[in-house]
C-alpha atoms as a PDB file:
ATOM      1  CA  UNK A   1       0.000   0.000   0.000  1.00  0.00           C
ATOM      2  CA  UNK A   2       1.344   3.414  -0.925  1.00  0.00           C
ATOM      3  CA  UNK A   3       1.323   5.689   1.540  1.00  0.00           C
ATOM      4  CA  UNK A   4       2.095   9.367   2.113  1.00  0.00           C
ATOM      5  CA  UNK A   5       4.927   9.697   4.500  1.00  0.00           C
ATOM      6  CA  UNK A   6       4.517  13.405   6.298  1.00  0.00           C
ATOM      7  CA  UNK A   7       7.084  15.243   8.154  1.00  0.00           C
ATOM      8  CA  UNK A   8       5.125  17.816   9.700  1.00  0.00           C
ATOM      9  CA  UNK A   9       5.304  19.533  12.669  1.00  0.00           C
ATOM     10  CA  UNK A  10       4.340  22.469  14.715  1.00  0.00           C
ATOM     11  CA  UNK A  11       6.808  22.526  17.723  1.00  0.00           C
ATOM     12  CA  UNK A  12       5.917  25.595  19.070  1.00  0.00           C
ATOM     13  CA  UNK A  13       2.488  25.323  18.228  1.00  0.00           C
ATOM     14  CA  UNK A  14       0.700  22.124  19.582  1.00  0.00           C
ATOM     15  CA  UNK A  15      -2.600  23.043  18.896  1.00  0.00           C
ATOM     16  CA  UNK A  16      -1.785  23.581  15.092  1.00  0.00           C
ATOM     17  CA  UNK A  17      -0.300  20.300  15.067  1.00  0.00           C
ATOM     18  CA  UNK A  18      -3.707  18.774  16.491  1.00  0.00           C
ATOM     19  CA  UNK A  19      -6.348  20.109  14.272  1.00  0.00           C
ATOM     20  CA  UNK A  20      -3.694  19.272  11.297  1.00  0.00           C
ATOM     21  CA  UNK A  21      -4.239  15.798  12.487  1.00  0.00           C
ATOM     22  CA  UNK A  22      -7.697  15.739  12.651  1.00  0.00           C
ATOM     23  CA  UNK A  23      -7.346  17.700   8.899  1.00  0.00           C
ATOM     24  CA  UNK A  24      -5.837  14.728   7.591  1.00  0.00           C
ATOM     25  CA  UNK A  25      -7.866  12.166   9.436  1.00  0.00           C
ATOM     26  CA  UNK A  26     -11.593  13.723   8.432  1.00  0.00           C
ATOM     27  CA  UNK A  27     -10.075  14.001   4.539  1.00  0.00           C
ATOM     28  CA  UNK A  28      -9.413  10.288   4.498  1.00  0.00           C
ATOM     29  CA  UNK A  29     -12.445   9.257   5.891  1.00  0.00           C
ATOM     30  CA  UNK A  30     -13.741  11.124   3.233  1.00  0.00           C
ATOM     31  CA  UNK A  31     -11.591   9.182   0.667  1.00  0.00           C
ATOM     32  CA  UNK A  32      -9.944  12.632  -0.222  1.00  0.00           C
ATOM     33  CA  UNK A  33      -6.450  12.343   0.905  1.00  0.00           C
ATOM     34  CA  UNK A  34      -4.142   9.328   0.441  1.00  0.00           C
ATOM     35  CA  UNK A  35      -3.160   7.222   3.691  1.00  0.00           C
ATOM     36  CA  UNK A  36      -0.679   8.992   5.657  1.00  0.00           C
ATOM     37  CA  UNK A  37       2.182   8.011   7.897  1.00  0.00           C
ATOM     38  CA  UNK A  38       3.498  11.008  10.049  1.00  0.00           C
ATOM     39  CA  UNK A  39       6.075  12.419  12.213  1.00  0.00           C
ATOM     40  CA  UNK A  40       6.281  14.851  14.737  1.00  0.00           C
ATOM     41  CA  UNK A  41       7.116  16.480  17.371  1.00  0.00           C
ATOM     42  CA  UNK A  42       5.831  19.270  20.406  1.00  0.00           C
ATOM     43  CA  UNK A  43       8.349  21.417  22.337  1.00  0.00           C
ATOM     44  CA  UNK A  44       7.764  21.437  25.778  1.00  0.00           C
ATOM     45  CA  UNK A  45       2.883  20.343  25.957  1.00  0.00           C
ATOM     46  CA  UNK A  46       0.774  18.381  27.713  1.00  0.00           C
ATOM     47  CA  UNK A  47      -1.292  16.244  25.639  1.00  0.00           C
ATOM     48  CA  UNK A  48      -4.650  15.410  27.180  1.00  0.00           C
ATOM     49  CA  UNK A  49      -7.286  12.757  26.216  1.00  0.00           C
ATOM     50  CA  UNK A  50     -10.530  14.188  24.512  1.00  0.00           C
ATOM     51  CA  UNK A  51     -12.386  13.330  27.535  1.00  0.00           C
ATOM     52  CA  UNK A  52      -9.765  14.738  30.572  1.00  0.00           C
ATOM     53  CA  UNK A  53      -9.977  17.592  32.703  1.00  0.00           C
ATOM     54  CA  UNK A  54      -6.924  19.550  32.664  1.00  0.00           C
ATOM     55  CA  UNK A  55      -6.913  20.401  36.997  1.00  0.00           C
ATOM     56  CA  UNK A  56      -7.009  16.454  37.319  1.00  0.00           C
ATOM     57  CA  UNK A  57      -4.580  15.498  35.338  1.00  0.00           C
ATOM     58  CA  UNK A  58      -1.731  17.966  35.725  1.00  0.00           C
ATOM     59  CA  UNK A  59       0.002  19.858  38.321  1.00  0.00           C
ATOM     60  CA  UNK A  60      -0.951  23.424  37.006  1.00  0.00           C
ATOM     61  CA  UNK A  61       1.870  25.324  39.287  1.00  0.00           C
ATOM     62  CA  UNK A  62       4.320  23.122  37.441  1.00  0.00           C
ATOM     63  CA  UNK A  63       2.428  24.423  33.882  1.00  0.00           C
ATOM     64  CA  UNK A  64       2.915  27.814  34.797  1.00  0.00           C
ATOM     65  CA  UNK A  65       6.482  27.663  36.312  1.00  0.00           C
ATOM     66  CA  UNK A  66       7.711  25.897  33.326  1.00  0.00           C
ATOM     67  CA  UNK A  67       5.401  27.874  30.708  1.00  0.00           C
ATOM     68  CA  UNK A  68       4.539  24.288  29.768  1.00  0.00           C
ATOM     69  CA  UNK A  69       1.246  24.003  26.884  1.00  0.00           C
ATOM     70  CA  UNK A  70      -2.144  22.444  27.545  1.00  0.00           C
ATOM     71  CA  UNK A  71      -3.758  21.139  24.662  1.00  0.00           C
ATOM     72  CA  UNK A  72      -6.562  18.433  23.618  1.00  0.00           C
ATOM     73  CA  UNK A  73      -6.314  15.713  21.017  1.00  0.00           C
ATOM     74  CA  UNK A  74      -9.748  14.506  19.532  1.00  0.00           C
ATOM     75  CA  UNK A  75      -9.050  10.638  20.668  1.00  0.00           C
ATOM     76  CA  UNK A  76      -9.127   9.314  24.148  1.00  0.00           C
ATOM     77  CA  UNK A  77      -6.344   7.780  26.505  1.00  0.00           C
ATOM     78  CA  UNK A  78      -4.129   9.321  29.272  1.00  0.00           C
ATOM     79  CA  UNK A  79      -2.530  12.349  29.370  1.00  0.00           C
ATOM     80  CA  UNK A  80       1.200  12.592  28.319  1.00  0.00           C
ATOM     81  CA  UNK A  81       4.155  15.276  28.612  1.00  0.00           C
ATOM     82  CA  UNK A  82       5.910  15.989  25.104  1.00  0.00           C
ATOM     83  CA  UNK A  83       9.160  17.612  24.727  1.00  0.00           C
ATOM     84  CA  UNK A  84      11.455  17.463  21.579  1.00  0.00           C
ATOM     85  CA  UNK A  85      13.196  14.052  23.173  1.00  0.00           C
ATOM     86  CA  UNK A  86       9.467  12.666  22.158  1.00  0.00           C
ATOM     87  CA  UNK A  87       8.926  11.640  18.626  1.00  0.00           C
ATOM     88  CA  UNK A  88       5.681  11.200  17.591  1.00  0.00           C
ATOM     89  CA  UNK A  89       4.239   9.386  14.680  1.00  0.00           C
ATOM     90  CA  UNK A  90       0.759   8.596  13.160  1.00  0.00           C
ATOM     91  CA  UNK A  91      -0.551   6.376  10.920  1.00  0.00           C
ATOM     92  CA  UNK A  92      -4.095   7.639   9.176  1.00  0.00           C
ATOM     93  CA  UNK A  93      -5.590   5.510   6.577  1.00  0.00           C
ATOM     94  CA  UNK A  94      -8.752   3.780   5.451  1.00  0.00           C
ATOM     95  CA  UNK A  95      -9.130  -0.530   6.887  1.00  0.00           C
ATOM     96  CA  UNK A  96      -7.334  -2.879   4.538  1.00  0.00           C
ATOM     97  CA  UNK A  97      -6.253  -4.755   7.648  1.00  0.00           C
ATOM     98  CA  UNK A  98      -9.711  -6.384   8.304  1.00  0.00           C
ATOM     99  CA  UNK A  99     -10.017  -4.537  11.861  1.00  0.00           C
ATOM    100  CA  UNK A 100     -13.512  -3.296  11.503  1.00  0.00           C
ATOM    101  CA  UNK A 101     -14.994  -1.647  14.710  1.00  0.00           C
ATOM    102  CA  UNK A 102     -12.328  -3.711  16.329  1.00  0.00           C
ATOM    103  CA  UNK A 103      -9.847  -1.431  18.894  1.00  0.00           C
ATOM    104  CA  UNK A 104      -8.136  -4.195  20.180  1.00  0.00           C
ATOM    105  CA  UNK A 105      -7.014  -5.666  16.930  1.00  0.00           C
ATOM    106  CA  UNK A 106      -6.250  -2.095  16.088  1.00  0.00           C
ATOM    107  CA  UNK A 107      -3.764  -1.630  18.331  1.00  0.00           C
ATOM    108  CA  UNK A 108      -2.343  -5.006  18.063  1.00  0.00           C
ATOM    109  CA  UNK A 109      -1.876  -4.256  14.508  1.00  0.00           C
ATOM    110  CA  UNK A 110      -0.132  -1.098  14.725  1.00  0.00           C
ATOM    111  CA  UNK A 111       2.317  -1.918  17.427  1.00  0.00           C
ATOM    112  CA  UNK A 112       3.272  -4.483  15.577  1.00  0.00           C
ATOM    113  CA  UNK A 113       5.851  -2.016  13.583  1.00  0.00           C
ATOM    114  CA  UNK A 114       6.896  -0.305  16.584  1.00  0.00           C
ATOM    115  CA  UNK A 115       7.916  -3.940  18.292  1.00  0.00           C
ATOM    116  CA  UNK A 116       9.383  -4.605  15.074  1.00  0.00           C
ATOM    117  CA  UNK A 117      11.446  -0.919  15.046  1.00  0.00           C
ATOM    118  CA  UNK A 118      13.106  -1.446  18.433  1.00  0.00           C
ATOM    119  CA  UNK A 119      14.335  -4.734  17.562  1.00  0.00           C
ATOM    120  CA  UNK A 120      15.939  -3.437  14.714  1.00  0.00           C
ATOM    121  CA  UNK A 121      17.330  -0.725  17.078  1.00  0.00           C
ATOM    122  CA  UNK A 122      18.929  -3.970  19.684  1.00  0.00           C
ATOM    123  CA  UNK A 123      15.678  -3.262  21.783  1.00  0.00           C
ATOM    124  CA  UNK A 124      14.021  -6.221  23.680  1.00  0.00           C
ATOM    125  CA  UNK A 125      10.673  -4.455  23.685  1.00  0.00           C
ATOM    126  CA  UNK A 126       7.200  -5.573  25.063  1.00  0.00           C
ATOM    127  CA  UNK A 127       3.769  -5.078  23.951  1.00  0.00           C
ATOM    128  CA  UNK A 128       2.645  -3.867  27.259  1.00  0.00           C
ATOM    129  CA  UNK A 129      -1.326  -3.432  28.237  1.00  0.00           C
ATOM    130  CA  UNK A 130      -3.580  -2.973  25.143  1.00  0.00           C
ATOM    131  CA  UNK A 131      -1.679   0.920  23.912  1.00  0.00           C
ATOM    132  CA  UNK A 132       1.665   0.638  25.603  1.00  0.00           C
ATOM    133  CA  UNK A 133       4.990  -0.726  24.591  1.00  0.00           C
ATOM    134  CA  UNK A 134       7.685  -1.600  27.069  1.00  0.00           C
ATOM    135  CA  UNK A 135      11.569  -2.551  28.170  1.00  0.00           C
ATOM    136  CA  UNK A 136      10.804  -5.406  31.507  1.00  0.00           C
ATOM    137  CA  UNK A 137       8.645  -3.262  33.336  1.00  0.00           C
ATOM    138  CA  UNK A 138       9.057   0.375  31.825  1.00  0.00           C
ATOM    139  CA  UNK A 139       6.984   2.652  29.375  1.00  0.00           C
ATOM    140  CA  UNK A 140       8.754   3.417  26.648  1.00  0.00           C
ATOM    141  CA  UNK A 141       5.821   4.357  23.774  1.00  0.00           C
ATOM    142  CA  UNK A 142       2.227   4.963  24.767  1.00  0.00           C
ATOM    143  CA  UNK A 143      -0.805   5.117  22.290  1.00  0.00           C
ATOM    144  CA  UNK A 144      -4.464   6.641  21.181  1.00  0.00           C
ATOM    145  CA  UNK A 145      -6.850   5.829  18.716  1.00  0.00           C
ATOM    146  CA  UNK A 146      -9.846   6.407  16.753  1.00  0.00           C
ATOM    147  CA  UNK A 147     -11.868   4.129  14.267  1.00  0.00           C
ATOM    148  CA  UNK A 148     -14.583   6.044  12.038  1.00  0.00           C
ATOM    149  CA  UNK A 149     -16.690   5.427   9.125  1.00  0.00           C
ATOM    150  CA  UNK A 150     -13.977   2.239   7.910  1.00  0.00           C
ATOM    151  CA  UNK A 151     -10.969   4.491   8.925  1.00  0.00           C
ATOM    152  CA  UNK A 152      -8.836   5.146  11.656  1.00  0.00           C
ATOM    153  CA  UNK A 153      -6.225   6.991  13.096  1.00  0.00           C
ATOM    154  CA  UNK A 154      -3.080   5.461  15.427  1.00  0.00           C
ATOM    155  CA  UNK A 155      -0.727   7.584  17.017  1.00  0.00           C
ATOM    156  CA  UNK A 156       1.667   6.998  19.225  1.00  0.00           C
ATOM    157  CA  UNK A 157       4.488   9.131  21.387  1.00  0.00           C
ATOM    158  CA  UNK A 158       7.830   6.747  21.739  1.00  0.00           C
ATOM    159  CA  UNK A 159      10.097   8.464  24.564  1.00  0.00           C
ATOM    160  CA  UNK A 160      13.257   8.589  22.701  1.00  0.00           C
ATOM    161  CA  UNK A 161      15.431  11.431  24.847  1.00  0.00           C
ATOM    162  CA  UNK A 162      12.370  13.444  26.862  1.00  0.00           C
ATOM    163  CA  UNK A 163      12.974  15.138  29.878  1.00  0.00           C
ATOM    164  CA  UNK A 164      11.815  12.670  32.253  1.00  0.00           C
ATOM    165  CA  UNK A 165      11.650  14.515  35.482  1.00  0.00           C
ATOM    166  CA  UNK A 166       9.548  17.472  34.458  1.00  0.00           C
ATOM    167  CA  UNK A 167       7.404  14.779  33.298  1.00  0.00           C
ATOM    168  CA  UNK A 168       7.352  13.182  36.205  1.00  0.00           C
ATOM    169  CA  UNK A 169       7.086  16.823  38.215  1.00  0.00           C
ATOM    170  CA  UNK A 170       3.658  17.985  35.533  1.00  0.00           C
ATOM    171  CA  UNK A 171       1.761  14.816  35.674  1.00  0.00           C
ATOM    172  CA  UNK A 172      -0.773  13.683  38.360  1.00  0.00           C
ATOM    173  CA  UNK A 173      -0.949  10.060  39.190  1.00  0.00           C
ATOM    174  CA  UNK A 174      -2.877   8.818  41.680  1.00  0.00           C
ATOM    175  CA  UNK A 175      -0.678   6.855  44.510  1.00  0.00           C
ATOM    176  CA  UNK A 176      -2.657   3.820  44.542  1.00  0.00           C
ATOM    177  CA  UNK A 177      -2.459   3.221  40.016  1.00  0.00           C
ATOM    178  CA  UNK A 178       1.556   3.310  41.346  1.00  0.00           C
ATOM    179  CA  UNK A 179       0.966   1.054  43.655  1.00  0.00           C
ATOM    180  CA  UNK A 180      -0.781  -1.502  41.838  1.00  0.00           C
ATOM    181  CA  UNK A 181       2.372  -1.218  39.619  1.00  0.00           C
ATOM    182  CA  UNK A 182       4.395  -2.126  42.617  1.00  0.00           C
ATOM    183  CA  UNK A 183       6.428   1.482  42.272  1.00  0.00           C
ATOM    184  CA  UNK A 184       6.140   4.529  43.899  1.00  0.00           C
ATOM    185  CA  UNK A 185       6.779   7.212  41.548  1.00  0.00           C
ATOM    186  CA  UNK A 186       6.152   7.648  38.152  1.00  0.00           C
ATOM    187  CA  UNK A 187      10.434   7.970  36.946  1.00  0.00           C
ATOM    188  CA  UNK A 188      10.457   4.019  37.990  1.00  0.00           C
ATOM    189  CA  UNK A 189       7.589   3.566  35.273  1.00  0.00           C
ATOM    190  CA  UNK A 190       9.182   5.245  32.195  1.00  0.00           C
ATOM    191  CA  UNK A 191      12.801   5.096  30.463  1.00  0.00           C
ATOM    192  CA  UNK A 192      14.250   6.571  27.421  1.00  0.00           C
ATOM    193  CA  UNK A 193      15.573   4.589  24.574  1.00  0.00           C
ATOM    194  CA  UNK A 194      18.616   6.822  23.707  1.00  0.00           C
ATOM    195  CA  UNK A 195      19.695   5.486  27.593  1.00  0.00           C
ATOM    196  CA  UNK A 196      18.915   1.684  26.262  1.00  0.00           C
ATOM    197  CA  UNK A 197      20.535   1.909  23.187  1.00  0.00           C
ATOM    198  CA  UNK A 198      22.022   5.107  22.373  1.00  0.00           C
ATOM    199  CA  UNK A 199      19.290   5.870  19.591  1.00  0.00           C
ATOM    200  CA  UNK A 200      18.422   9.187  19.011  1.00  0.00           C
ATOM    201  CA  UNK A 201      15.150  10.462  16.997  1.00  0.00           C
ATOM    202  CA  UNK A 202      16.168  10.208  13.544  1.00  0.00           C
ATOM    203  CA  UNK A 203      17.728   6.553  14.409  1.00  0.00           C
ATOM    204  CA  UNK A 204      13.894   5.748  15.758  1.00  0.00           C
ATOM    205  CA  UNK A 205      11.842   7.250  12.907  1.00  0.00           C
ATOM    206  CA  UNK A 206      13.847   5.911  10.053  1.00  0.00           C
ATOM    207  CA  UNK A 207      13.676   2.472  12.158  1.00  0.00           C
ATOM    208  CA  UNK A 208       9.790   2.821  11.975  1.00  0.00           C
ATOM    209  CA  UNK A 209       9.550   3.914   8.592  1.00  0.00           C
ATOM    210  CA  UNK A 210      11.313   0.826   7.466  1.00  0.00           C
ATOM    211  CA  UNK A 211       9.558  -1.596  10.597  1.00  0.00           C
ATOM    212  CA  UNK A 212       5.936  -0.584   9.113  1.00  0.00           C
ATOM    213  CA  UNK A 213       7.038  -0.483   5.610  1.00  0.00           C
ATOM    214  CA  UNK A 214       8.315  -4.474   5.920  1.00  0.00           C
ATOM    215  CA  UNK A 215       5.387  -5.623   8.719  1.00  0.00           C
ATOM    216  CA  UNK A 216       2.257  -3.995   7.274  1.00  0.00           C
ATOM    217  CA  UNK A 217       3.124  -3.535   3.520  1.00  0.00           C
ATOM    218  CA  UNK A 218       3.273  -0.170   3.348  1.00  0.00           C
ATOM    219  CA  UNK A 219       5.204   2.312   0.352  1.00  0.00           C
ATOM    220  CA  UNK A 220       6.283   5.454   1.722  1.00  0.00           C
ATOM    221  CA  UNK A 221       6.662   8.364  -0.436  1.00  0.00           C
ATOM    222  CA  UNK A 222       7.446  12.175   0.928  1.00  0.00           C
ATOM    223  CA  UNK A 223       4.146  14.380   0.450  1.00  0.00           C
ATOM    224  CA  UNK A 224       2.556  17.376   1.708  1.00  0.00           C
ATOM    225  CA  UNK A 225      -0.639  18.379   3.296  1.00  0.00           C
ATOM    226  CA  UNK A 226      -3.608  19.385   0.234  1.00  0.00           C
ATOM    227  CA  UNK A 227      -4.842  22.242   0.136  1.00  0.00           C
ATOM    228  CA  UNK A 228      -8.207  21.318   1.158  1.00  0.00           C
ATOM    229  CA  UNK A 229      -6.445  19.672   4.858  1.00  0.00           C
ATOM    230  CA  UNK A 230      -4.686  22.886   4.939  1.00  0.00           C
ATOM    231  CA  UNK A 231      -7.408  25.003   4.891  1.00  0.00           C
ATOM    232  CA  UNK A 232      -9.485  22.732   7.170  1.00  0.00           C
ATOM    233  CA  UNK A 233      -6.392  22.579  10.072  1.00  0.00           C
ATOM    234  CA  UNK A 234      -6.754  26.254   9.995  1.00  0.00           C
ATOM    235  CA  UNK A 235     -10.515  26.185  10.614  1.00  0.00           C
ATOM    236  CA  UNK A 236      -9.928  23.710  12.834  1.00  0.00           C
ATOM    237  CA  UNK A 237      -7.094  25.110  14.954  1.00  0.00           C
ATOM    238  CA  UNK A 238      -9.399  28.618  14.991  1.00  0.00           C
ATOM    239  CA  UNK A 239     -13.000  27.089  16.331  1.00  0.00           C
ATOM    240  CA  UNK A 240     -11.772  24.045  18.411  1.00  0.00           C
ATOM    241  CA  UNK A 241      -7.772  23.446  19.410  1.00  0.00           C
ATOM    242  CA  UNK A 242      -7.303  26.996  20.630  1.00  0.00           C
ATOM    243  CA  UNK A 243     -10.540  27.282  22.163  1.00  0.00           C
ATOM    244  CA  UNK A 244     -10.512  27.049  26.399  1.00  0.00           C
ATOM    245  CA  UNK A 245     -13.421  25.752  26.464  1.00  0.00           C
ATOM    246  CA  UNK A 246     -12.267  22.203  24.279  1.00  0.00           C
ATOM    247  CA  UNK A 247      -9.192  22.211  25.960  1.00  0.00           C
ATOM    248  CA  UNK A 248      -9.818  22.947  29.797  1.00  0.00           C
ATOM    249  CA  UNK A 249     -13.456  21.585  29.337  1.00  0.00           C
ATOM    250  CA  UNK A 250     -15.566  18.808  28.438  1.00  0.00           C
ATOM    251  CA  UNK A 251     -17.489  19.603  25.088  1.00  0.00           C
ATOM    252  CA  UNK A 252     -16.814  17.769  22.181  1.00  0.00           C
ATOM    253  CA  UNK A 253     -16.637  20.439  19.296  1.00  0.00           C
ATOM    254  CA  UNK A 254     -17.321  18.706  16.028  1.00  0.00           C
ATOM    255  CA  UNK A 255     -16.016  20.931  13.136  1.00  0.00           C
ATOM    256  CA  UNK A 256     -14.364  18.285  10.367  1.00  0.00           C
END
């Protein structure tokens, strides 16, 4: 399957990045845009789940001492801390993998080419619970997604060289989900690859480009957003991902 491979980012603008994803992702639904493997990455943002409250989430004094971003993506899952040690890749395309309404197999799928990436980097990487990958016991790639009208979107945020203590310092999580884990603070749940295997994030994307390409089939070939996704990211980033009330509240703003 040809796809179009997308190196597009907004580091300094997460919330541009966002509706650019959902751009792409309404466009194929659509059948209007090709499917689309990307790459990214967010300077120094929280990401929150579509359905997360900000205050619950995240230490807020930490936000505003380290002028840290708060945005919302449009599919569910945890909230995660993003720096330019994360890399962070989608894939966006209509089914050809027979997965149906099926999230489980969805995920399955797609972390099959990250499992198959860190091998080729001398990784001995897990498939953790159903959206995580990790090394023994630690989190080193966490994932959302979304199935719609016989398309979907995967993403996923692999934690290649991220700051890990003002992740640790921004994020709330409740004692007793660390206990259960058998830890007691979230730095004994996460690592970064470049400390397993010296990788940096070039080393890891052009390991998943060819990891996907080889497990899943795919052909990709350098594009650009259309014009039509372009115009639609900007409508998008105007009446939803800057607005307060999608990102600090609870209403789901349909625009795509």
């Amino acid at each position: 399957m040809q796809v179009r491979l997308l190196n597009l980012e907004y580091p300094e603008d997460p919330c541009m990045s966002l509706a650019a994803e959902e751009a792409i992702f309404s466009e194929v639904i659509k059948g209007n845009s090709q499917p689309t493997f990307r790459f990214y990455r967010h300077a120094n943002a929280i990401i929150l789940g579509c359905f997360q409250l900000a205050e619950q989430e995240v230490h807020m004094d930490v936000v505003k001492e380290n002028d840290i971003k708060i945005v919302k993506r449009f599919t569910g899952g945890g909230a995660v801390y993003h720096d330019m040690g994360n890399l962070n890749y989608s894939l966006i395309m209509r089914d050809s993998f027979g997965i149906g309404l099926n999230v489980t197999k969805l995920y399955s799928t797609m972390i099959t080419g990250a499992l198959g990436a860190f091998k080729d980097l001398g990784i001995d990487a897990q498939s953790g619970k159903l959206n995580d990958v990790t090394i023994g016991t630690k989190k080193i790639l966490g994932a959302a997604a979304s199935i719609k009208e016989n398309a979907f979107v995967f993403h996923a945020a692999v934690l290649v060289n991220v700051n890990l203590k003002t992740l640790a310092a921004v994020l709330k999580v409740p004692g007793e989900k660390l206990r259960d884990k058998g830890i007691s603070t979230i730095l004994e749940r996460v690592t970064n690859i470049q400390q397993i295997s010296g990788s940096t994030v070039d080393d890891v994307r052009s390991a998943l480009i060819d990891s996907y390409s080889r497990e899943l089939g795919l052909e990709p070939k350098e594009g650009v957003l259309t014009e039509r996704e372009s115009e639609l990211a900007v409508e998008l980033y105007e009446k939803k991902y800057s607005k307060g009330e999608w990102i600090y509240g609870r209403e789901i703003i349909n625009i795509a």
